[in-house]
Protein backbone atom coordinates (compact mmCIF):
# COMPACT_ATOMS: atom_id res chain seq x y z
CA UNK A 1 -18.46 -6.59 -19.39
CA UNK A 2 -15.64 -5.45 -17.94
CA UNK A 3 -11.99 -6.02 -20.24
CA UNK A 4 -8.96 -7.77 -19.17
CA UNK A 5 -7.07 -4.23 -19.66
CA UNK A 6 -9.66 -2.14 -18.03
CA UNK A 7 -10.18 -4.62 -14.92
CA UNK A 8 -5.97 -4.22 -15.12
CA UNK A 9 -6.05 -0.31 -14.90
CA UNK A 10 -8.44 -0.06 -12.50
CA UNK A 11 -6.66 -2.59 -9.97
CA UNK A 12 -2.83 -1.00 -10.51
CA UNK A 13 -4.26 2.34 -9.69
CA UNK A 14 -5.80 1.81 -6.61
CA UNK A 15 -2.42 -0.62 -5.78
CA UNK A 16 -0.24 1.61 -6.36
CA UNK A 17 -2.05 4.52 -4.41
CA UNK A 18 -2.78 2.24 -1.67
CA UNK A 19 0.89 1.34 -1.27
CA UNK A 20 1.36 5.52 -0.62
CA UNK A 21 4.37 5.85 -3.05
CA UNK A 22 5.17 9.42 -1.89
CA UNK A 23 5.04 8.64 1.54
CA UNK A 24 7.14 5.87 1.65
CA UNK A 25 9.45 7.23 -0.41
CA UNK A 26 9.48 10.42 2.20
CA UNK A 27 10.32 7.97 4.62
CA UNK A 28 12.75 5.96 2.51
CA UNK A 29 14.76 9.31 2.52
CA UNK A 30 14.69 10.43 6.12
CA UNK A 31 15.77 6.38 7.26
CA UNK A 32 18.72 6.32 4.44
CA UNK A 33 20.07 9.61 5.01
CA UNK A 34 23.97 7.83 5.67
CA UNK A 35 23.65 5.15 2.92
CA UNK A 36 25.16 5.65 -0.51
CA UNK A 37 23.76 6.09 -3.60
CA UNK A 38 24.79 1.98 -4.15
CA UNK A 39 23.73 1.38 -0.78
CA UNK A 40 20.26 3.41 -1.26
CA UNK A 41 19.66 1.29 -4.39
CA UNK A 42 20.19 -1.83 -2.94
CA UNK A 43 17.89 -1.20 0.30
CA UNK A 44 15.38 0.01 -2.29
CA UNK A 45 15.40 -3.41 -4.14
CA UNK A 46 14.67 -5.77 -0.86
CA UNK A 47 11.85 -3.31 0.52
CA UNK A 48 10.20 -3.80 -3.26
CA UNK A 49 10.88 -7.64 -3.47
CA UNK A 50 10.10 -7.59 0.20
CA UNK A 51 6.65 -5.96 -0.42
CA UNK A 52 6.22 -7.69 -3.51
CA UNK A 53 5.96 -10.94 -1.14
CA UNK A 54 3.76 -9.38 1.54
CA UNK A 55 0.84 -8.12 -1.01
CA UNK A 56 0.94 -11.33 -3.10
CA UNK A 57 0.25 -13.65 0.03
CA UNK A 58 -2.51 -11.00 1.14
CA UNK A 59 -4.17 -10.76 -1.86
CA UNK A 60 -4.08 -14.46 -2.53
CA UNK A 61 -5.59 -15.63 0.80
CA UNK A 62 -8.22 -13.22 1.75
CA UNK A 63 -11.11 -15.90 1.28
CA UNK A 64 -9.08 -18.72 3.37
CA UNK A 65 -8.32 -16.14 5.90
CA UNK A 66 -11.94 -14.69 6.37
CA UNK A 67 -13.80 -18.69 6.54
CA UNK A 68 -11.09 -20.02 9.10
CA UNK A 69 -11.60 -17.19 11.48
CA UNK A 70 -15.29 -16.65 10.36
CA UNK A 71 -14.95 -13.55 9.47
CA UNK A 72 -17.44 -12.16 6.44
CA UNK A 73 -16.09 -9.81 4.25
CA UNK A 74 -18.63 -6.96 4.59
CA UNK A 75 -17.43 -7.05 8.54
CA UNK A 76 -13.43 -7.15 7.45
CA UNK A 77 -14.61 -3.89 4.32
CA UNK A 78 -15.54 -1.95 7.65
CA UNK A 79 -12.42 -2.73 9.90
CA UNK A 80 -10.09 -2.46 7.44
CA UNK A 81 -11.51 0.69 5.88
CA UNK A 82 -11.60 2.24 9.14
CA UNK A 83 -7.85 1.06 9.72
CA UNK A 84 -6.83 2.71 6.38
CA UNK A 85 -8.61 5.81 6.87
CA UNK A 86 -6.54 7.11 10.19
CA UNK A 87 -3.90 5.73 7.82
CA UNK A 88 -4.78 8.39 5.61
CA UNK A 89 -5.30 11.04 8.00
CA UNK A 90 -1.67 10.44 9.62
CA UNK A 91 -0.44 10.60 5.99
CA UNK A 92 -1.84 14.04 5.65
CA UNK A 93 -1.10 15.42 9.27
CA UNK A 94 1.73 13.31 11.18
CA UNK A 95 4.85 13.32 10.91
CA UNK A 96 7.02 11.24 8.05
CA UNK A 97 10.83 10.89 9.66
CA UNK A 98 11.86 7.83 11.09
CA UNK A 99 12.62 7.52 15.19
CA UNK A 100 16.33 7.68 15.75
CA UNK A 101 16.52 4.11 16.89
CA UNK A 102 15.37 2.56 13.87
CA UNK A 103 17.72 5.24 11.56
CA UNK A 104 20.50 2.34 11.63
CA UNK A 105 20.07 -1.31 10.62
CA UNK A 106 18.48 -3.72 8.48
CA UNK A 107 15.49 -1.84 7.56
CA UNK A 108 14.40 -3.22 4.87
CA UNK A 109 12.03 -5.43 5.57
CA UNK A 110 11.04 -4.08 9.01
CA UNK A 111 10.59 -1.12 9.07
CA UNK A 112 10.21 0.22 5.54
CA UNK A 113 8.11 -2.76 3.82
CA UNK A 114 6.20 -3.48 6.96
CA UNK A 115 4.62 -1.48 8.51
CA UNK A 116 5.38 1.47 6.22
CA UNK A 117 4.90 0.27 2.96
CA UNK A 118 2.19 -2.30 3.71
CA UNK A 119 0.76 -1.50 7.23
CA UNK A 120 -2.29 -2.56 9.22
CA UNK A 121 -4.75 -0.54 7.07
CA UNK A 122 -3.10 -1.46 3.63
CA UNK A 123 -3.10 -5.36 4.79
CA UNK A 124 -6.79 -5.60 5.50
CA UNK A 125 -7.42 -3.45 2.16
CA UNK A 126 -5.61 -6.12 0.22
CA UNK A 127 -7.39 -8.73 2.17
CA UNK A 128 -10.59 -7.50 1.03
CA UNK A 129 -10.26 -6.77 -2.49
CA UNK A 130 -8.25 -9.96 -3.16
CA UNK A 131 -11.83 -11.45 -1.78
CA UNK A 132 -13.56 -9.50 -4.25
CA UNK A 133 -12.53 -11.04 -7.03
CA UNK A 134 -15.23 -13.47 -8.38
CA UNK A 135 -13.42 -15.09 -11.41
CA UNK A 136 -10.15 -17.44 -12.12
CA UNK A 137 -8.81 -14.58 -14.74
CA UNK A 138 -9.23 -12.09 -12.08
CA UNK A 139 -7.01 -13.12 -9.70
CA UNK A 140 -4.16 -13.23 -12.14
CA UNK A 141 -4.75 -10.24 -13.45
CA UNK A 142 -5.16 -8.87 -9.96
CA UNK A 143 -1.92 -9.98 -9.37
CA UNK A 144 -0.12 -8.76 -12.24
CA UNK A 145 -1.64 -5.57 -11.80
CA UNK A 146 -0.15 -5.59 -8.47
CA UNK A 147 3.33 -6.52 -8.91
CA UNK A 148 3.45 -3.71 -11.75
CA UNK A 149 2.08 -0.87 -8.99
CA UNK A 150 4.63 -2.34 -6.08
CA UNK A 151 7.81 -2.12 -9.00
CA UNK A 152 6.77 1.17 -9.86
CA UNK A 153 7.35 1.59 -6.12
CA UNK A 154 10.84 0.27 -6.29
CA UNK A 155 11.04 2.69 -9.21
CA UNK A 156 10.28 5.73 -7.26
CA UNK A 157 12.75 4.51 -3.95
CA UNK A 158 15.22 3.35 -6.94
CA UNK A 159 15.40 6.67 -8.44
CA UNK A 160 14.72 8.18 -4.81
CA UNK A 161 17.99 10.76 -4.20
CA UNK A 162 17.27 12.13 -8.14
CA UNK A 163 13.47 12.87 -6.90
CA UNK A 164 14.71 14.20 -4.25
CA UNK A 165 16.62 16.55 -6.34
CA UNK A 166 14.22 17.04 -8.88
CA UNK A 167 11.02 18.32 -6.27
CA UNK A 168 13.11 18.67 -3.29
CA UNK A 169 11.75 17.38 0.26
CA UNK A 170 8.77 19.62 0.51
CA UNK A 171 7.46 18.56 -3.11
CA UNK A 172 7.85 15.11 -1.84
CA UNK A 173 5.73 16.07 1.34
CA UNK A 174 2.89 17.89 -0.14
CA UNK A 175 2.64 14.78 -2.80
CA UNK A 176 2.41 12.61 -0.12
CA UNK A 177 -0.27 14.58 1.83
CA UNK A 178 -2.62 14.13 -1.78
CA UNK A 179 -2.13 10.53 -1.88
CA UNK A 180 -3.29 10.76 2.10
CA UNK A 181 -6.27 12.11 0.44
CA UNK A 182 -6.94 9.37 -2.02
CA UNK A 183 -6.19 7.04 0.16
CA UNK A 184 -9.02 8.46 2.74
CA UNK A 185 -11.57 8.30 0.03
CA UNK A 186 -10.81 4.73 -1.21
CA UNK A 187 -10.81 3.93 2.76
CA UNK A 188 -14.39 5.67 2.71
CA UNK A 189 -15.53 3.69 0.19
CA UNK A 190 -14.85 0.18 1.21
CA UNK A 191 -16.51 1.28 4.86
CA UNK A 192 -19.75 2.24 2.86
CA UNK A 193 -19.85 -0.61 0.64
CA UNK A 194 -19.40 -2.78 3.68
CA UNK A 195 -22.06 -1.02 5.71
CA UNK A 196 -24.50 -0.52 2.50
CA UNK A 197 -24.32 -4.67 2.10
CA UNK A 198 -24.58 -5.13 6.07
CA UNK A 199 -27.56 -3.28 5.91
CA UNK A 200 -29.21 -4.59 2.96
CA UNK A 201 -28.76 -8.36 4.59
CA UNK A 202 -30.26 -7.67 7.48
């Protein structure tokens, strides 16, 4: 049976790859390019209490969600996979800087924690695997699990101009690109495991 602190492990890592650290923080960087370094650190503490909102109320209400629109969750597995998979593939080949209009602003919330931090393909993820879980202890340690992979998130945009620094922006990019990858096969994996159990119903 599976532990408390494996079931933990396993759920922060996929979090916190899911969320695309290095991407966002990419982003963070090309959209703060005029704020200070008190300014930078203050936008990167509402995106992470911002996000920190978004993926509790996902992950919480998958089930409620998927019986009022009856919706079943091997249906949602292949949407959303499919969602986060060209998520993954514009990771790896688009482009990361922000459109000059949304450069200035409140961006905190919209753009950088939604859609870039937590967009359409990371929502339905969430969605799905808070509908996985099958016990009470689960879904707290689900939770925990993700509040500790979206704060170290807010570590990485925290500490964002020393990163910067440290691996410069094309370190930052090519990071990115191999979460893009992980993220593709996680995406791949919740379309076959939704197609595998379609299948085996019918």
């Amino acid at each position: 049976m599976e532990t408390y602190s494996e079931f933990f492990f396993t759920v922060w890592i996929r979090f916190f790859f899911l969320l695309t650290p290095f991407f966002v923080l990419s982003t963070f960087l090309a959209m703060t390019p005029e704020l200070s370094a008190s300014e930078r650190r203050a936008t990167a503490l509402r995106v992470t209490l911002a996000v920190l909102v978004a993926c509790f109320v996902l992950y919480s209400f998958g089930n409620t969600l998927f019986s009022l629109f009856g919706i079943t969750l091997d249906s949602f597995r292949i949407g959303a996979g499919s969602l986060l998979f060209l998520s993954a593939v514009h990771m790896v080949h688009g482009d990361d800087s922000a459109p000059p209009s949304e450069k200035r602003g409140a961006i905190s919330v919209v753009p950088l924690a939604i859609p870039v931090t937590v967009g359409p393909g990371t929502t339905g993820a969430l969605l799905v695997m808070g509908a996985e879980v099958q016990h009470n202890w689960q879904v707290f340690v689900g939770l925990a699990a993700l509040a500790a992979a979206v704060l170290c998130v807010g570590i990485l945009l925290v500490c964002a101009s020393f990163i910067e620094h440290i691996v410069g922006k094309k370190g930052i990019t090519i990071l990115s690109k191999l979460t893009g990858l992980f993220v593709a096969a996680l995406a791949a994996q919740i379309v076959f495991t939704g197609v595998r159990n379609f299948l085996q119903v019918k």
